[in-house]
C-alpha atoms as a PDB file:
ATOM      1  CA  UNK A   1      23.471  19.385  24.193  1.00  0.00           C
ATOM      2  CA  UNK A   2      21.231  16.452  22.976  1.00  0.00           C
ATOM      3  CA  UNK A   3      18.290  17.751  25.198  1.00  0.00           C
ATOM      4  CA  UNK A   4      18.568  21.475  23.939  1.00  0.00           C
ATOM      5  CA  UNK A   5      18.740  19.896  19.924  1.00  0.00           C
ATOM      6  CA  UNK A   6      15.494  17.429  20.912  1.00  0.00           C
ATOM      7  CA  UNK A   7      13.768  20.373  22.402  1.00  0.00           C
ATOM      8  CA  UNK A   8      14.491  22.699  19.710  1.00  0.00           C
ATOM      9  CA  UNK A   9      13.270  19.878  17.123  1.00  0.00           C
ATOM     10  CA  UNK A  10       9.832  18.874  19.087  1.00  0.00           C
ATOM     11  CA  UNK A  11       9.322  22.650  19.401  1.00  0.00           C
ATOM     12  CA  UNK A  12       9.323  22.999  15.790  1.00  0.00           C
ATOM     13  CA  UNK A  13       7.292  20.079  15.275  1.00  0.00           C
ATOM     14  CA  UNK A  14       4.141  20.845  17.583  1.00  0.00           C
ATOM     15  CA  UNK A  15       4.074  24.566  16.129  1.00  0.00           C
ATOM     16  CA  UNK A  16       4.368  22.456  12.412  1.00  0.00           C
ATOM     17  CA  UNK A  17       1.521  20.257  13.623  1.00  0.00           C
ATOM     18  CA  UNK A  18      -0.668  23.810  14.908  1.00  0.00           C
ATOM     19  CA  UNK A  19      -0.356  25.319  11.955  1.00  0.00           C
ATOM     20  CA  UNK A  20      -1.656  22.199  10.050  1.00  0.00           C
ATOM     21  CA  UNK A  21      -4.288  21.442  12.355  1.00  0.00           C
ATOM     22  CA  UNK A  22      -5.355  25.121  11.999  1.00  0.00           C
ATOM     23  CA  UNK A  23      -5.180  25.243   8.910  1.00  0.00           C
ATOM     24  CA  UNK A  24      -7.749  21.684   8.268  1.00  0.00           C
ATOM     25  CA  UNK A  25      -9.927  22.936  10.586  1.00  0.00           C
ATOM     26  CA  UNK A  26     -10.409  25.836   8.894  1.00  0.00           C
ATOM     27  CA  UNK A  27     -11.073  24.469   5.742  1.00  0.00           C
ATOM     28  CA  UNK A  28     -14.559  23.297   7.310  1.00  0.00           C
ATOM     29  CA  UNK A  29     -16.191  26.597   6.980  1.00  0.00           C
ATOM     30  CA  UNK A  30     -14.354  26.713   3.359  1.00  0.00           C
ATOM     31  CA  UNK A  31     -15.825  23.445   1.733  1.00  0.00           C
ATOM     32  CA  UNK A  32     -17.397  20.733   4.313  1.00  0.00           C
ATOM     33  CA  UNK A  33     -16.779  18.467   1.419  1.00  0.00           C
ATOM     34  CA  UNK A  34     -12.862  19.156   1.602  1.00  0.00           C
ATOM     35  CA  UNK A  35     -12.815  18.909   5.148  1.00  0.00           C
ATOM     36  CA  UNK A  36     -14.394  15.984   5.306  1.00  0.00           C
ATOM     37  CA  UNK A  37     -12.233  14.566   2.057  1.00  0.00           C
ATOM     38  CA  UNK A  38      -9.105  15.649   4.755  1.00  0.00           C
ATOM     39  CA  UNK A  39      -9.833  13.547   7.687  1.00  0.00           C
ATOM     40  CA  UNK A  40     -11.041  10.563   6.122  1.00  0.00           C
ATOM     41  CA  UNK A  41      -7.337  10.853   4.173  1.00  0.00           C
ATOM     42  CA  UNK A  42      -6.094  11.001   8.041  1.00  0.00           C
ATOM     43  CA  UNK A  43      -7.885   7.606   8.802  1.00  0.00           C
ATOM     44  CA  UNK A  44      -4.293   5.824   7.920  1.00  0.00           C
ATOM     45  CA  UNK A  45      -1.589   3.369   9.733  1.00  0.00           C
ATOM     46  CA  UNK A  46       0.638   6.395   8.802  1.00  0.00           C
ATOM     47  CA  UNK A  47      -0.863   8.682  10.225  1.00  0.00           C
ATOM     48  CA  UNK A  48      -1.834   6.911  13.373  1.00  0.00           C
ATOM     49  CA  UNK A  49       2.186   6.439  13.964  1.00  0.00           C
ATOM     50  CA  UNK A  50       2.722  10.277  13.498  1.00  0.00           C
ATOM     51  CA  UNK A  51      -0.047  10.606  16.188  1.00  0.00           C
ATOM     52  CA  UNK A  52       2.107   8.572  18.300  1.00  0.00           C
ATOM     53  CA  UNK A  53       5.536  10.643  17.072  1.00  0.00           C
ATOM     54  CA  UNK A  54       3.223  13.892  18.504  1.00  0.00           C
ATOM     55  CA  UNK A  55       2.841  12.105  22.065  1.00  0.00           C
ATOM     56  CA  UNK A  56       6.573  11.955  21.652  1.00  0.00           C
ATOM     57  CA  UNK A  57       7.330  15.341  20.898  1.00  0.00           C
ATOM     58  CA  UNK A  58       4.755  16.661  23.440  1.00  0.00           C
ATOM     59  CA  UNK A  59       5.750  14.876  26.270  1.00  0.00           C
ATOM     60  CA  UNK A  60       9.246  15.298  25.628  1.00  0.00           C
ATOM     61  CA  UNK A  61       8.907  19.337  25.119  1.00  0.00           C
ATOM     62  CA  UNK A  62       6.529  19.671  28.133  1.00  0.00           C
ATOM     63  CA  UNK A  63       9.044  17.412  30.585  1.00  0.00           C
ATOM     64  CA  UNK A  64      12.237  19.049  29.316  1.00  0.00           C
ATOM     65  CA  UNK A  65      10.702  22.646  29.236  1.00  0.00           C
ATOM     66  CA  UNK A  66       9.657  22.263  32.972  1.00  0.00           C
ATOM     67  CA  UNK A  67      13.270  20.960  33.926  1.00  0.00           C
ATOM     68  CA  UNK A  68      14.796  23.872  31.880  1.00  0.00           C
ATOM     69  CA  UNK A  69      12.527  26.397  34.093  1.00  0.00           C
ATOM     70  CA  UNK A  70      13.873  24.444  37.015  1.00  0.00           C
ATOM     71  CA  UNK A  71      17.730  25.209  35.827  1.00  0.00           C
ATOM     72  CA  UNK A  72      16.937  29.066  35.087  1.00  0.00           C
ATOM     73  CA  UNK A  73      14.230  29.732  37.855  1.00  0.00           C
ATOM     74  CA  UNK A  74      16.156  27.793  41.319  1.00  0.00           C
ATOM     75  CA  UNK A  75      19.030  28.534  42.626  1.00  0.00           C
ATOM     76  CA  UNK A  76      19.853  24.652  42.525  1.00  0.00           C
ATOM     77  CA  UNK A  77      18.834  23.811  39.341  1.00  0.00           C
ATOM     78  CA  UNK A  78      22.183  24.578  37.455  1.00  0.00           C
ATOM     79  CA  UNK A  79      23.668  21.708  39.906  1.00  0.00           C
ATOM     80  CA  UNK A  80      21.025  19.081  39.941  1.00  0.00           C
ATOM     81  CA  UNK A  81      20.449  19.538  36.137  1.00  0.00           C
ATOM     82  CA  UNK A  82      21.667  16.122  34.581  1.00  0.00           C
ATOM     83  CA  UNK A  83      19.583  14.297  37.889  1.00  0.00           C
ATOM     84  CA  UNK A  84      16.476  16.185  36.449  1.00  0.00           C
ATOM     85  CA  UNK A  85      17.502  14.725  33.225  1.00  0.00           C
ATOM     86  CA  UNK A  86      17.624  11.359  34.294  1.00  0.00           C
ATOM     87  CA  UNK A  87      13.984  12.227  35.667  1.00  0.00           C
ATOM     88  CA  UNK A  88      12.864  13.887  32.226  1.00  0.00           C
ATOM     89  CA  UNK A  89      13.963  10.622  30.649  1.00  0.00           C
ATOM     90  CA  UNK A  90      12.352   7.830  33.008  1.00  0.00           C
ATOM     91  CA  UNK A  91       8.558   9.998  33.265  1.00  0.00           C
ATOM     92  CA  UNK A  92       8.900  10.036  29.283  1.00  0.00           C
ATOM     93  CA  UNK A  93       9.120   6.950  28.946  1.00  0.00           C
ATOM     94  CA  UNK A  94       6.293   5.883  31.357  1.00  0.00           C
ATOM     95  CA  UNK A  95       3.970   8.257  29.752  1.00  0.00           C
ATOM     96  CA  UNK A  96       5.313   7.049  26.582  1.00  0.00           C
ATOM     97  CA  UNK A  97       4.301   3.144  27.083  1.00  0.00           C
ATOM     98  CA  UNK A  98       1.289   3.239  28.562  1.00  0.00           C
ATOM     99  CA  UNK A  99       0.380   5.546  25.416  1.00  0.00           C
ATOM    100  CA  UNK A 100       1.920   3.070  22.712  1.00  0.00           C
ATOM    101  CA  UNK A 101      -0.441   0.749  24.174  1.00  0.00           C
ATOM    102  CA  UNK A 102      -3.103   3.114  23.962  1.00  0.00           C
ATOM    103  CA  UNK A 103      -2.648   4.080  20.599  1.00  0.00           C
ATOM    104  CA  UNK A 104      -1.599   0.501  19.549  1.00  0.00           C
ATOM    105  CA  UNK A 105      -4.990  -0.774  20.499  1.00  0.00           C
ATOM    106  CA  UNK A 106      -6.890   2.184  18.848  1.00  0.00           C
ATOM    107  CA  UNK A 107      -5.314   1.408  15.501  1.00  0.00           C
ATOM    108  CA  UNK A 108      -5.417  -2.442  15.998  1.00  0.00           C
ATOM    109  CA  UNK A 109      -9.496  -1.867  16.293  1.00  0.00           C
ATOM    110  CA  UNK A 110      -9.749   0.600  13.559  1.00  0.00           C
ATOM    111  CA  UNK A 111      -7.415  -0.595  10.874  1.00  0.00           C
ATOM    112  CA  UNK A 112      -8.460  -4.139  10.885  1.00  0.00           C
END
């Protein structure tokens, strides 16, 4: 149940993060002044860690969602489904470090 509730929630914060992104990219044919008043605003520790939190939710989504077309696509899906969880959980979290570090670095450089 906890992977159906974390898929549910990192759906519905990539489509949040679309619409946003959308939305400041837009404003560039709006006001180039505003747009570029936006991103520098993004240029933030903050924001660098909810970069990180979208790795997390993308990864997460695109892992689960392939092991939940596994359960509903092959016939032996239904039985292997908490192995491919166990799978789902240990190639998140080795895309997940490898990123932190990443991302770690790129904010050590540009916030200090």
């Amino acid at each position: 149940m906890w992977s159906w509730v974390l898929h549910r929630i990192t759906g519905a914060t990539i489509f949040f993060f679309l619409f946003v992104h959308v939305l400041d990219t837009a404003l560039v044919r709006v006001s180039p002044q505003a747009y570029n008043s936006v991103m520098a605003s993004y240029k933030t520790p903050i924001v660098g860690l909810m970069e990180f939190g979208l790795v997390v939710a993308v990864s997460y989504h695109a892992l689960n969602g392939v092991r939940i077309i596994l359960i509903d696509f092959w016939s032996q899906g239904p039985r292997h489904q908490r192995l491919m969880l166990w799978v789902v959980g240990i190639v998140w979290l080795l895309i997940l470090v490898p990123a932190a570090v990443v991302l770690g670095i790129h904010m050590w450089e540009h916030f200090r």
